[in-house]
N, C-alpha and C. Protein backbone atom coordinates (compact mmCIF):
# COMPACT_ATOMS: atom_id res chain seq x y z
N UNK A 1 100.04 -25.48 -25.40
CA UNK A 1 98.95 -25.73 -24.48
C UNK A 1 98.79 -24.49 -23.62
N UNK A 2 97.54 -23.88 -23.56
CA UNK A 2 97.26 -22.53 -22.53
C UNK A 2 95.91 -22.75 -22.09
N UNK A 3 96.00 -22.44 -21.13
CA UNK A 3 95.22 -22.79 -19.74
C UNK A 3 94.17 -21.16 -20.10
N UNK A 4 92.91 -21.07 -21.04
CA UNK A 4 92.49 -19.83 -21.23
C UNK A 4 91.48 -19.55 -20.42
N UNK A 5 90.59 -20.17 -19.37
CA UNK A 5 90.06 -20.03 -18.21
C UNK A 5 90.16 -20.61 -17.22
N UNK A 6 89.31 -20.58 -15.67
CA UNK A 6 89.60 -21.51 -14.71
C UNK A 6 87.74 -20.79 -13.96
N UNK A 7 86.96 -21.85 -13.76
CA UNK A 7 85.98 -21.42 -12.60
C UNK A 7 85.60 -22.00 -11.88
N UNK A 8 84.87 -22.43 -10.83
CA UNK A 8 85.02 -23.39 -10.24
C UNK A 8 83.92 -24.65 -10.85
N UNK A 9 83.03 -24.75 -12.17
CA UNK A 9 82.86 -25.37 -12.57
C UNK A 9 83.57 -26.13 -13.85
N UNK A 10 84.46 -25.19 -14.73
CA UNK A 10 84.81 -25.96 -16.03
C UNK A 10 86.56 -24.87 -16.13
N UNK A 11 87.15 -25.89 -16.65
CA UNK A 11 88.85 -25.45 -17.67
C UNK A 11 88.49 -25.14 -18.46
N UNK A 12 89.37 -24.16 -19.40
CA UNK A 12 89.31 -24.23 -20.74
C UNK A 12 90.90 -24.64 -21.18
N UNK A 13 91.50 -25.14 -21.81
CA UNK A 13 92.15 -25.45 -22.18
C UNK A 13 92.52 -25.52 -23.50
N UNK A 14 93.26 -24.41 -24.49
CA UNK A 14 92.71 -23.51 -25.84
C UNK A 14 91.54 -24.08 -26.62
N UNK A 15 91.41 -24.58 -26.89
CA UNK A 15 89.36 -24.24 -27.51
C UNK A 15 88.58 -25.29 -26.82
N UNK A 16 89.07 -26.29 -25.57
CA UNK A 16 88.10 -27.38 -25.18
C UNK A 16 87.71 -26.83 -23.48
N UNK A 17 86.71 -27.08 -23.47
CA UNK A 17 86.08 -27.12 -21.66
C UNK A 17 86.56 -28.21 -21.39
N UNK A 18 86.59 -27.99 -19.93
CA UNK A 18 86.60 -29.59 -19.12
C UNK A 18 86.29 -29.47 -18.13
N UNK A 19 85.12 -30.30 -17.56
CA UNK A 19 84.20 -29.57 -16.31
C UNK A 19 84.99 -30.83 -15.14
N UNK A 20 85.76 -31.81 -15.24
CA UNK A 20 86.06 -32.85 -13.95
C UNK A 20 87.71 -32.02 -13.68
N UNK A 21 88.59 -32.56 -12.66
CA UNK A 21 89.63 -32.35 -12.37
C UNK A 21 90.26 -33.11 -13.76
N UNK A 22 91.70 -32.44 -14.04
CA UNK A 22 92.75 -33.09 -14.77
C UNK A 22 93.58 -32.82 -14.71
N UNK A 23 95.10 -33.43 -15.46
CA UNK A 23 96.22 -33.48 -14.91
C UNK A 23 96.81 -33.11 -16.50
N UNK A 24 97.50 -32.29 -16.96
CA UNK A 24 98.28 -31.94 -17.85
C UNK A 24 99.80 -31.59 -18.28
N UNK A 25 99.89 -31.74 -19.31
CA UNK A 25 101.86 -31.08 -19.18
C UNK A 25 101.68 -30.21 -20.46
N UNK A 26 102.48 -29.74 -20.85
CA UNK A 26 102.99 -28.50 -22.02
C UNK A 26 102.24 -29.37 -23.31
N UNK A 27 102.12 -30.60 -23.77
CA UNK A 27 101.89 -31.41 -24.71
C UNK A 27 100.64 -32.12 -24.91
N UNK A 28 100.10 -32.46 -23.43
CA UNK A 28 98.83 -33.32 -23.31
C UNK A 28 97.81 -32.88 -22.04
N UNK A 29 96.59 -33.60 -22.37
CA UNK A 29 95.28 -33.33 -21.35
C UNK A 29 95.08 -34.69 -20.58
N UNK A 30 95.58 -35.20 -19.40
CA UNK A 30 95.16 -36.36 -19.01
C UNK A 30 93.67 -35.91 -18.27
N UNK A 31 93.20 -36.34 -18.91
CA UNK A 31 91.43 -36.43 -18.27
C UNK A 31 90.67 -37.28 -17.46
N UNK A 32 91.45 -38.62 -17.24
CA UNK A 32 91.03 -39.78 -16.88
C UNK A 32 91.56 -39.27 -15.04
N UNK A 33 92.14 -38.50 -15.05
CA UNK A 33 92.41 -38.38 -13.41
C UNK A 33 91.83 -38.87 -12.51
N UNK A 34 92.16 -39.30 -11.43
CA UNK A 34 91.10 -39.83 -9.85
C UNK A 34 91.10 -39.07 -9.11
N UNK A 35 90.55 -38.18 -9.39
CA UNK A 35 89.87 -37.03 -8.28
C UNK A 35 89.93 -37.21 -6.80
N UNK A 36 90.51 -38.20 -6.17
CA UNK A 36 90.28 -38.18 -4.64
C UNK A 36 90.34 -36.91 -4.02
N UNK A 37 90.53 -36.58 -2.63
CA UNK A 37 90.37 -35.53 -1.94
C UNK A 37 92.16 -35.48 -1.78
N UNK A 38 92.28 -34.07 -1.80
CA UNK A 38 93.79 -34.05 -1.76
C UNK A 38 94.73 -34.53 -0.73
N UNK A 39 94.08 -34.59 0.37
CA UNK A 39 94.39 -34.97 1.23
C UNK A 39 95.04 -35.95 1.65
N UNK A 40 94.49 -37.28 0.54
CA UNK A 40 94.57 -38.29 0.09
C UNK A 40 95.26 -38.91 -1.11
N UNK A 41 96.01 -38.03 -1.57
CA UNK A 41 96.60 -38.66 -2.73
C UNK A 41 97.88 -39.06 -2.18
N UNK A 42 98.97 -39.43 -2.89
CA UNK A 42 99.86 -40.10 -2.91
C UNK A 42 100.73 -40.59 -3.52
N UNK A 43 102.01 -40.79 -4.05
CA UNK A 43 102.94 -40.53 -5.18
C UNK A 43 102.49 -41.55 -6.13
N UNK A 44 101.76 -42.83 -5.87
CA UNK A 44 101.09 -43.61 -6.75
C UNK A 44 100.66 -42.86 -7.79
N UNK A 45 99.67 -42.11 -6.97
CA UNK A 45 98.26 -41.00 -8.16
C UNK A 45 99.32 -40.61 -9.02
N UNK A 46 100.55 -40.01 -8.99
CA UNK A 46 101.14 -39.46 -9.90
C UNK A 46 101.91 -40.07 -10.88
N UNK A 47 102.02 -41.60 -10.50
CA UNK A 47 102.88 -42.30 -11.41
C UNK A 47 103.11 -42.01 -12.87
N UNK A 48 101.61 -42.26 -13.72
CA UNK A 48 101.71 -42.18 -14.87
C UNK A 48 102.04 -40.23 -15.44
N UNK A 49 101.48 -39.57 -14.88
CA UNK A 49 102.24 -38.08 -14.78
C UNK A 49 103.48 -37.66 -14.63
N UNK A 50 104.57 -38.55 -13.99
CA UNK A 50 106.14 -38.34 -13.64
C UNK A 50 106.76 -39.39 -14.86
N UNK A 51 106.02 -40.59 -15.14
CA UNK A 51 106.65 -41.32 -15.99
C UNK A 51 106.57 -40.88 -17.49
N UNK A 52 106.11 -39.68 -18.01
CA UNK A 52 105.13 -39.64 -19.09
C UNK A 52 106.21 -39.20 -20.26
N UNK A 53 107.59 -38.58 -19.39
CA UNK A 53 108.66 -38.15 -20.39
C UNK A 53 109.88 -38.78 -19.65
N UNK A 54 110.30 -39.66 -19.74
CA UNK A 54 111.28 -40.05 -18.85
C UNK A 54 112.66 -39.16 -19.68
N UNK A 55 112.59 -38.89 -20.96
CA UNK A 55 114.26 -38.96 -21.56
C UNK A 55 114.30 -36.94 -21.09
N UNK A 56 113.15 -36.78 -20.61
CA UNK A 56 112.69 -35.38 -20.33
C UNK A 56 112.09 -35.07 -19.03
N UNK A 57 112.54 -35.62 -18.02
CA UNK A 57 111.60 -35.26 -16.80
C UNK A 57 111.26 -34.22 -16.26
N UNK A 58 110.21 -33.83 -15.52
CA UNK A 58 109.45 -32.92 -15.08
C UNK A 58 110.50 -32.13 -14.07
N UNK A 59 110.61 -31.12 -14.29
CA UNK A 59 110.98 -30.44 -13.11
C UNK A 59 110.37 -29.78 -11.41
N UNK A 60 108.75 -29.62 -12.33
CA UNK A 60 107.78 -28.89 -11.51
C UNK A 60 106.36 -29.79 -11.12
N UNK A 61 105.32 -29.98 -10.57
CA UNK A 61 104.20 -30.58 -10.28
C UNK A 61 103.55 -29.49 -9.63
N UNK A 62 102.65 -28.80 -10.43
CA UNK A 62 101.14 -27.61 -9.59
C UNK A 62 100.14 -28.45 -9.27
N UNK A 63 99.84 -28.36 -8.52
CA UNK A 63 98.76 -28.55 -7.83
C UNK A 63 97.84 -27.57 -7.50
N UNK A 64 96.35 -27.56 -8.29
CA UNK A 64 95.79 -26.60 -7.99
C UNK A 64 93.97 -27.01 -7.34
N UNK A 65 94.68 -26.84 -5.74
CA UNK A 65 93.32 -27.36 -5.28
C UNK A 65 92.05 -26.95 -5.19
N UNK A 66 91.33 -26.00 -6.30
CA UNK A 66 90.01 -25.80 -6.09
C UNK A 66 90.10 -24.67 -6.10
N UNK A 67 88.69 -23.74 -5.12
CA UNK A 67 88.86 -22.19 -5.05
C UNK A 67 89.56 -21.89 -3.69
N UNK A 68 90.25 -22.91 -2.81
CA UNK A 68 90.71 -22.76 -1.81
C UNK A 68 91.78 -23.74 -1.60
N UNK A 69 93.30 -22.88 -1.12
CA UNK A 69 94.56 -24.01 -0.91
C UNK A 69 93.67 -25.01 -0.19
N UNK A 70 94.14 -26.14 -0.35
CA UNK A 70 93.95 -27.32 0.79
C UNK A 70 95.44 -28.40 0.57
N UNK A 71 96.15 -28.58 1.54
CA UNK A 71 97.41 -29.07 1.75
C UNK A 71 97.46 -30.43 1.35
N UNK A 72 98.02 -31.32 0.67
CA UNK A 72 98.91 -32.47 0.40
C UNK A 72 98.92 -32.82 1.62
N UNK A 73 99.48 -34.12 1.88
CA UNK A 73 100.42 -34.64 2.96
C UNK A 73 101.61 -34.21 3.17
N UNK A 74 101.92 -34.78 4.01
CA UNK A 74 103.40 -34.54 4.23
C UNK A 74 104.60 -35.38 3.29
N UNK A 75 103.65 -36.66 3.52
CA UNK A 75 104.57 -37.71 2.93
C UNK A 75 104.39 -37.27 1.32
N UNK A 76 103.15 -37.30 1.14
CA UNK A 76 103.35 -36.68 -0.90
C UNK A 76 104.29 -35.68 -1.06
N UNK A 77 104.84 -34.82 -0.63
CA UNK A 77 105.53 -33.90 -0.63
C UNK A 77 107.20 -34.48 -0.15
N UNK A 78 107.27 -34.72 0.60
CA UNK A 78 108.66 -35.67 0.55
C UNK A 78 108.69 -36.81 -0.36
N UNK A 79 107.93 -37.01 -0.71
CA UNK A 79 107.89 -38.25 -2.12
C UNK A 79 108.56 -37.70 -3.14
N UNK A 80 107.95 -36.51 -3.50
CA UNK A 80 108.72 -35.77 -4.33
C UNK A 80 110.08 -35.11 -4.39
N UNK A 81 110.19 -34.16 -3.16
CA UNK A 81 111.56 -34.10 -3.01
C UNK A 81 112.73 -35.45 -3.07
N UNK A 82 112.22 -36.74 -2.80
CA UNK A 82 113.34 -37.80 -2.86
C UNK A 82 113.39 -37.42 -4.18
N UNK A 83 112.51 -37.40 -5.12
CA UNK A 83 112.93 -37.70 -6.40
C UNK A 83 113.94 -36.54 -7.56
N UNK A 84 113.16 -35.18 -6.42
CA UNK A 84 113.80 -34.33 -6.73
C UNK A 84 113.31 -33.17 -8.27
N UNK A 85 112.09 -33.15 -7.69
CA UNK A 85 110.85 -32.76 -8.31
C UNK A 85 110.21 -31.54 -7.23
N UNK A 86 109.82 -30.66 -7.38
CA UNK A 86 108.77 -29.57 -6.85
C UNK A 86 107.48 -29.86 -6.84
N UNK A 87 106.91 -29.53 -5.94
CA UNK A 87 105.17 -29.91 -5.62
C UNK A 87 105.14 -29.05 -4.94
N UNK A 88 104.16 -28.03 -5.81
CA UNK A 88 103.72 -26.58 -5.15
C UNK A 88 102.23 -26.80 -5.32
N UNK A 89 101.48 -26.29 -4.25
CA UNK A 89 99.97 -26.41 -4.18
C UNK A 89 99.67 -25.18 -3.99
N UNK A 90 98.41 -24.67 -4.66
CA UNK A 90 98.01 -23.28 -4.56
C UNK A 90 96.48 -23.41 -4.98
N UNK A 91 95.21 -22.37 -4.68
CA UNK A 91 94.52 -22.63 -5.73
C UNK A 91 94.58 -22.77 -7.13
N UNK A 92 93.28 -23.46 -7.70
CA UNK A 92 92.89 -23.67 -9.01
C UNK A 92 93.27 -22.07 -10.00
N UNK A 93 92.90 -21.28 -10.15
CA UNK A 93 93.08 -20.36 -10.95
C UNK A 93 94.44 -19.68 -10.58
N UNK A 94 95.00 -19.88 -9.32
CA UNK A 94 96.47 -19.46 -9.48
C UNK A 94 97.53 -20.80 -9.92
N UNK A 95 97.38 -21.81 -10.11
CA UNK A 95 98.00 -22.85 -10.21
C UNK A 95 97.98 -23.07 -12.03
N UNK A 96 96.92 -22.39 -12.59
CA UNK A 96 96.88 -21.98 -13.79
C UNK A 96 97.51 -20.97 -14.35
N UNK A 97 97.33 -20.03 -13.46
CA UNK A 97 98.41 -18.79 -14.38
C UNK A 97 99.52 -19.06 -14.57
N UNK A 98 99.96 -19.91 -13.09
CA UNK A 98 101.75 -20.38 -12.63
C UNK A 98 102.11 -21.45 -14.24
N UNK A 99 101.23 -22.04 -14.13
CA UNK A 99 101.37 -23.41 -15.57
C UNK A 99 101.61 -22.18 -16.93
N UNK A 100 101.03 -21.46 -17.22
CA UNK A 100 101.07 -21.10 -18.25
C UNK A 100 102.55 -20.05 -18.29
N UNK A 101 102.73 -19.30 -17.44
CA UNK A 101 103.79 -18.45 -17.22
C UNK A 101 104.99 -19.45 -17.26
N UNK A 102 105.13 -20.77 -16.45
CA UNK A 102 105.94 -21.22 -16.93
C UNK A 102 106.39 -22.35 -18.15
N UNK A 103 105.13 -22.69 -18.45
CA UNK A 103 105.17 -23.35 -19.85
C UNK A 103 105.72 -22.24 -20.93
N UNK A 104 105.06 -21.42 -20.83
CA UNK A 104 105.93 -19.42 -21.80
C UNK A 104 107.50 -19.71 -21.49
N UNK A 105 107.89 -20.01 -20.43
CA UNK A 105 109.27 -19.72 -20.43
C UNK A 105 109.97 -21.11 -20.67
N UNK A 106 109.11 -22.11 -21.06
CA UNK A 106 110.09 -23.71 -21.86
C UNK A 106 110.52 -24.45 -20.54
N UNK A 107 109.77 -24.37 -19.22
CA UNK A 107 110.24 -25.06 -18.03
C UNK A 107 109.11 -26.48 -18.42
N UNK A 108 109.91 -27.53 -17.99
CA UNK A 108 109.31 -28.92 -17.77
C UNK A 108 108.40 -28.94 -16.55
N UNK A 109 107.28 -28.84 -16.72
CA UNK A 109 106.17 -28.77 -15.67
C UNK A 109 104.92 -29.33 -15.94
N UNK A 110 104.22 -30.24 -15.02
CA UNK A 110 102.80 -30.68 -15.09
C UNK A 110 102.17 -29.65 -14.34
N UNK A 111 100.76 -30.20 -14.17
CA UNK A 111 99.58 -29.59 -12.91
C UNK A 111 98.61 -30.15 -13.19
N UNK A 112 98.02 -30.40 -11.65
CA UNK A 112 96.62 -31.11 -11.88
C UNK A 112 95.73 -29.89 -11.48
N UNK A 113 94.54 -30.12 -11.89
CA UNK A 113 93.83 -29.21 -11.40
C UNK A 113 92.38 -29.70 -11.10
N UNK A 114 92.16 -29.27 -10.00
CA UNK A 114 90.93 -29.72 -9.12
C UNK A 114 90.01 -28.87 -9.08
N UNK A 115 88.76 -28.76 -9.96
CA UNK A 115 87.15 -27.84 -9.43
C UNK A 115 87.11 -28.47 -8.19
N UNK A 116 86.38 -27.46 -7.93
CA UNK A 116 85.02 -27.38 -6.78
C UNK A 116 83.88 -28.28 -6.71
């Protein structure tokens, strides 16, 4: 899986566009995502994303909010650390390079990624 563009209208994701937010790992395209405002999400939103390899869990969670950081909560972010998981937020096209650089190096990592 390689992340071969990012703009603030559409992904590419090796030969498919995808113009809404989505949530991916090294293996799959979840597309069905709920876009809320980031602000607003919450370790719920991520359920089916953390559960998706259990005998293999995630090490990492990108978050890539758009063409501009915009912060998580507090509490989403300690949600994660209980579990003992990383949740790094950055923009959209850097939250992409980060996914692909470390999918290259065989690290267990999702990312959602949020247009504009």
């Amino acid at each position: 899986m390689s992340i071969r563009s990012v703009s603030k209208d559409a992904i590419q994701i090796n030969d498919q566009t995808w113009s809404a937010t989505i949530a991916l790992t090294p293996e799959e395209v979840i597309s069905d995502w709920n876009a809320k405002p980031i602000a607003e999400l919450r370790e719920e939103d991520f359920a089916g994303l953390l559960e998706s390899s259990p005998e293999n869990p995630l090490e990492l969670v990108i978050l890539g909010t758009g063409t501009k950081s915009r912060f998580p909560s507090r509490e989403l972010m300690f949600a994660f650390a209980r579990r003992g998981i990383g949740l790094e937020y950055m923009n959209t096209p850097a939250a992409a390079r980060t996914f692909n650089v470390l999918v290259g190096e065989g690290r267990r990592v999702a990312a959602v990624l949020y247009l504009d």
